[in-house]
Protein backbone atom coordinates (compact mmCIF):
# COMPACT_ATOMS: atom_id res chain seq x y z
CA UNK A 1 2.86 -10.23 -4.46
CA UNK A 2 4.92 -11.76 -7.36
CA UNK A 3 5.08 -8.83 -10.16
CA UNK A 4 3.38 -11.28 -13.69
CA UNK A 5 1.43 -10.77 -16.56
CA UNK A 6 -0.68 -14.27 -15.69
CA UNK A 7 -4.28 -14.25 -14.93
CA UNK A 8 -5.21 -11.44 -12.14
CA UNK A 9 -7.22 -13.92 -10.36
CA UNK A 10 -4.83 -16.19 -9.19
CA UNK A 11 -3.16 -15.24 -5.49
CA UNK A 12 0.47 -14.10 -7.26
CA UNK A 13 2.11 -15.57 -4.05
CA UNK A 14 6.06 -14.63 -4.18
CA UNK A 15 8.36 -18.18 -3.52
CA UNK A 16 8.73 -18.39 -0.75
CA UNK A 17 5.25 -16.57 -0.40
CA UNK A 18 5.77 -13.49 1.89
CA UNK A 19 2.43 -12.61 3.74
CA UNK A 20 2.16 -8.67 5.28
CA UNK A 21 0.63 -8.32 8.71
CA UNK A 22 -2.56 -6.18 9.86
CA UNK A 23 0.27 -3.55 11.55
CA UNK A 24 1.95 -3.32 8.14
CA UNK A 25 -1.06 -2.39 6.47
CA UNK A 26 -2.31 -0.40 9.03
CA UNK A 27 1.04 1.61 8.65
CA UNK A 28 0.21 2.26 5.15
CA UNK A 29 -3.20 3.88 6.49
CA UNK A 30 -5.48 0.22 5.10
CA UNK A 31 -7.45 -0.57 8.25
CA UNK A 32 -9.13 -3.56 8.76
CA UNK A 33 -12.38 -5.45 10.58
CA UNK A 34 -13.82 -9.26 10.31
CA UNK A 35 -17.28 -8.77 11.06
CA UNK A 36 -20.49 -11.09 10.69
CA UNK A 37 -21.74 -10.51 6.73
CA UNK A 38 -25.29 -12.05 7.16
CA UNK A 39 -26.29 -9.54 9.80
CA UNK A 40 -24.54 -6.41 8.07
CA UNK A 41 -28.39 -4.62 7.70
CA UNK A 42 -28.23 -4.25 11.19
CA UNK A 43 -24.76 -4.97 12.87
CA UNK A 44 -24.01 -3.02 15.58
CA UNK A 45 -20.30 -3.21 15.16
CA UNK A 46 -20.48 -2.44 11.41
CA UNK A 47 -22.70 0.60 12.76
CA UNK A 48 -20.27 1.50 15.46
CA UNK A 49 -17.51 1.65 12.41
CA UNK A 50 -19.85 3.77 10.40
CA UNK A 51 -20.83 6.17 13.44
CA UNK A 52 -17.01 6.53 14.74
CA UNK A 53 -16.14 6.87 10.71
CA UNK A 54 -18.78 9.11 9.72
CA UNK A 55 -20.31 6.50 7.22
CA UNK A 56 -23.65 7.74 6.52
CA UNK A 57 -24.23 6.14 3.11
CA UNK A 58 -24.10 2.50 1.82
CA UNK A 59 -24.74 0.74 -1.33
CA UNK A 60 -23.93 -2.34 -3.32
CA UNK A 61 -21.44 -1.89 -5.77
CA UNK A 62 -19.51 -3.61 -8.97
CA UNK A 63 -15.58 -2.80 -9.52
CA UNK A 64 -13.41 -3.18 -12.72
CA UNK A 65 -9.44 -4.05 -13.07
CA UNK A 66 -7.82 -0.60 -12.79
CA UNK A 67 -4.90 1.10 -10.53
CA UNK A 68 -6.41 4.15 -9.40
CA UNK A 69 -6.72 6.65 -6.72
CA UNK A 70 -9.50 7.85 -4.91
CA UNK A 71 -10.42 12.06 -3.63
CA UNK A 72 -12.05 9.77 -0.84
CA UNK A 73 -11.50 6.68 1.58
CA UNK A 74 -12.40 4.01 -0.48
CA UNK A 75 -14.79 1.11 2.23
CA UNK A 76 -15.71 -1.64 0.98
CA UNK A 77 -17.10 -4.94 2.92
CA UNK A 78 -17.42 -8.15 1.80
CA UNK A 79 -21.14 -9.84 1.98
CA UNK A 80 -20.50 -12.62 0.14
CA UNK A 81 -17.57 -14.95 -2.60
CA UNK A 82 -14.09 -13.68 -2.66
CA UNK A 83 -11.24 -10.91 -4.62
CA UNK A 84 -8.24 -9.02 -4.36
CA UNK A 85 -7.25 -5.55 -3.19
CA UNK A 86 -3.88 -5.01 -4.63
CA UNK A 87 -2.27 -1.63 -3.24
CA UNK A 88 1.14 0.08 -3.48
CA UNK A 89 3.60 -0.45 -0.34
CA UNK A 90 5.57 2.30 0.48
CA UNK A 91 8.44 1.15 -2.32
CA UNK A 92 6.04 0.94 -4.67
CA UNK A 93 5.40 -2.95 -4.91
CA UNK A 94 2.11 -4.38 -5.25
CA UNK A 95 0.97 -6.17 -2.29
CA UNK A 96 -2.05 -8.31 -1.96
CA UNK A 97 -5.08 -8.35 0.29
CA UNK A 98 -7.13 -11.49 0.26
CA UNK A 99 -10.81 -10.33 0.98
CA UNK A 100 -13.70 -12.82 1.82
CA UNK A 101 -17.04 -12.82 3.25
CA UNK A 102 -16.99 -10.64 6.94
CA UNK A 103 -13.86 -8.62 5.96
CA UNK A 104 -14.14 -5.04 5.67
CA UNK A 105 -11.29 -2.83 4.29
CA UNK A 106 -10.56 1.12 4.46
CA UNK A 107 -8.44 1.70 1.60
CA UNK A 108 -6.89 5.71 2.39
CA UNK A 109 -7.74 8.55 -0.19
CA UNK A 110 -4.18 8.81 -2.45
CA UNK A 111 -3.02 5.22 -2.20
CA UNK A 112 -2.41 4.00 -5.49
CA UNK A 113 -4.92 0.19 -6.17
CA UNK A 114 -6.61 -2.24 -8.05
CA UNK A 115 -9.62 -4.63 -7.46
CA UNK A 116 -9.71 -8.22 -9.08
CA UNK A 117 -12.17 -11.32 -8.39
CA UNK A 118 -10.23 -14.63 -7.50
CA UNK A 119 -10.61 -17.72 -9.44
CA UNK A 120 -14.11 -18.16 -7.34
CA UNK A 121 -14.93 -15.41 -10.13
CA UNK A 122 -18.06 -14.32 -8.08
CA UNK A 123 -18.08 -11.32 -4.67
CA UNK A 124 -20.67 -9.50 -3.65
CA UNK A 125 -19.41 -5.77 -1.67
CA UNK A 126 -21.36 -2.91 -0.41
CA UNK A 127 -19.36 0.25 -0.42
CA UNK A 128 -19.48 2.76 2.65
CA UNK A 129 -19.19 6.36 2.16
CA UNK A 130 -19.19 9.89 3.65
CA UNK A 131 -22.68 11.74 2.71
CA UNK A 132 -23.22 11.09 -0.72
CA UNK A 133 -21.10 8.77 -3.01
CA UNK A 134 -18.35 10.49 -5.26
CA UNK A 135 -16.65 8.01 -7.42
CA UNK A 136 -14.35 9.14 -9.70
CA UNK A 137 -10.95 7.26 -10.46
CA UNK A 138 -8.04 9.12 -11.02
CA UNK A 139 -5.78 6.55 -12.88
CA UNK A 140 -2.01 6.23 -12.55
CA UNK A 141 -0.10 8.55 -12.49
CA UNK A 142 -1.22 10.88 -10.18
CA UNK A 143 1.45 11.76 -7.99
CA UNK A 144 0.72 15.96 -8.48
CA UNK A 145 -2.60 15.20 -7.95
CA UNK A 146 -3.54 16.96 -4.02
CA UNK A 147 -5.00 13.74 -2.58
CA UNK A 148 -1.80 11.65 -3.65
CA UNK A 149 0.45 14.29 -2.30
CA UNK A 150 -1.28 14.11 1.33
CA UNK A 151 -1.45 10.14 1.33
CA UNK A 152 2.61 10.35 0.65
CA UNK A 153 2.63 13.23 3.25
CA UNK A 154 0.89 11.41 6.02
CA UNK A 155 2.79 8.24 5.63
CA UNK A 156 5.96 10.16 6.32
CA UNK A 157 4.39 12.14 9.17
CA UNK A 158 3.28 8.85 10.21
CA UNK A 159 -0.29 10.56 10.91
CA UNK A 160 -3.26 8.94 13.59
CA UNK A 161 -6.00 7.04 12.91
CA UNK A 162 -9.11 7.42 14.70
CA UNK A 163 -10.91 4.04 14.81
CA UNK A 164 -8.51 1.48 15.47
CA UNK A 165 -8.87 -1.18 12.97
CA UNK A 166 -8.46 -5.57 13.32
């Protein structure tokens, strides 16, 4: 994504516009599914994801404009409207991740990010999560901090994943 100061909400396409592929962000640890939003109550993929993942709490959630960090994986699938995930590559350049109604993302505990709505200015998420919920950002900079250190770590060990994402 183009580096501006202009409205969040637009799609901050570089020119030409340069578009990153599943395998790219699945080699920064981001996995990805498209899944069916009106059945997510009682889809048995999205329950095969949560089984496999360990995903045994779910709610609805809201999100502000903030780069942060997470201690945990941070899920979050899209039930309805449109927004960004913006996320650090690996040379520390935003890139953007379109999400819209079926996709759901696994943003990596460490991985520096931001949420914004599109111009739609409307999405409606439900947030996955291991046990109960623990949400507390950890805003930029971080990079002592013991989750950032392991993110950076696995990315140069090149570490597994264990459900394979797209």
């Amino acid at each position: 994504m183009q580096e501006s100061d202009d409205d969040q909400r637009l799609p901050h396409h570089k020119n030409p516009p340069e578009y990153v592929s599943l395998d790219q962000l699945a080699d920064l640890g981001v996995l990805y599914w498209h899944l069916d939003p009106a059945k997510y109550d009682n889809d048995p993929e999205l329950n095969k994801i949560r089984q496999a993942r360990g995903y045994s709490y779910m709610d609805e959630l809201t999100m502000k404009l903030e780069k942060h960090i997470h201690a945990d994986e941070e899920i979050r699938y899209c039930l309805e409207g449109s927004g960004y995930f913006d996320d650090w590559d690996k040379t520390d350049r935003w890139i953007r991740i379109l999400i819209k109604a079926g996709d759901l993302i696994v943003l990596p505990t460490g991985i520096y990010h931001r949420f914004t709505l599109d111009t739609s200015n409307y999405i409606k998420l439900i947030g996955l999560f291991v046990g109960e919920p623990v949400w507390t950002p950890f805003n930029r900079p971080q990079e002592d901090h013991p989750i950032r250190k392991e993110y950076i770590k696995s990315l140069i060990e090149k570490g597994g994943l264990s459900v394979k994402a797209h």
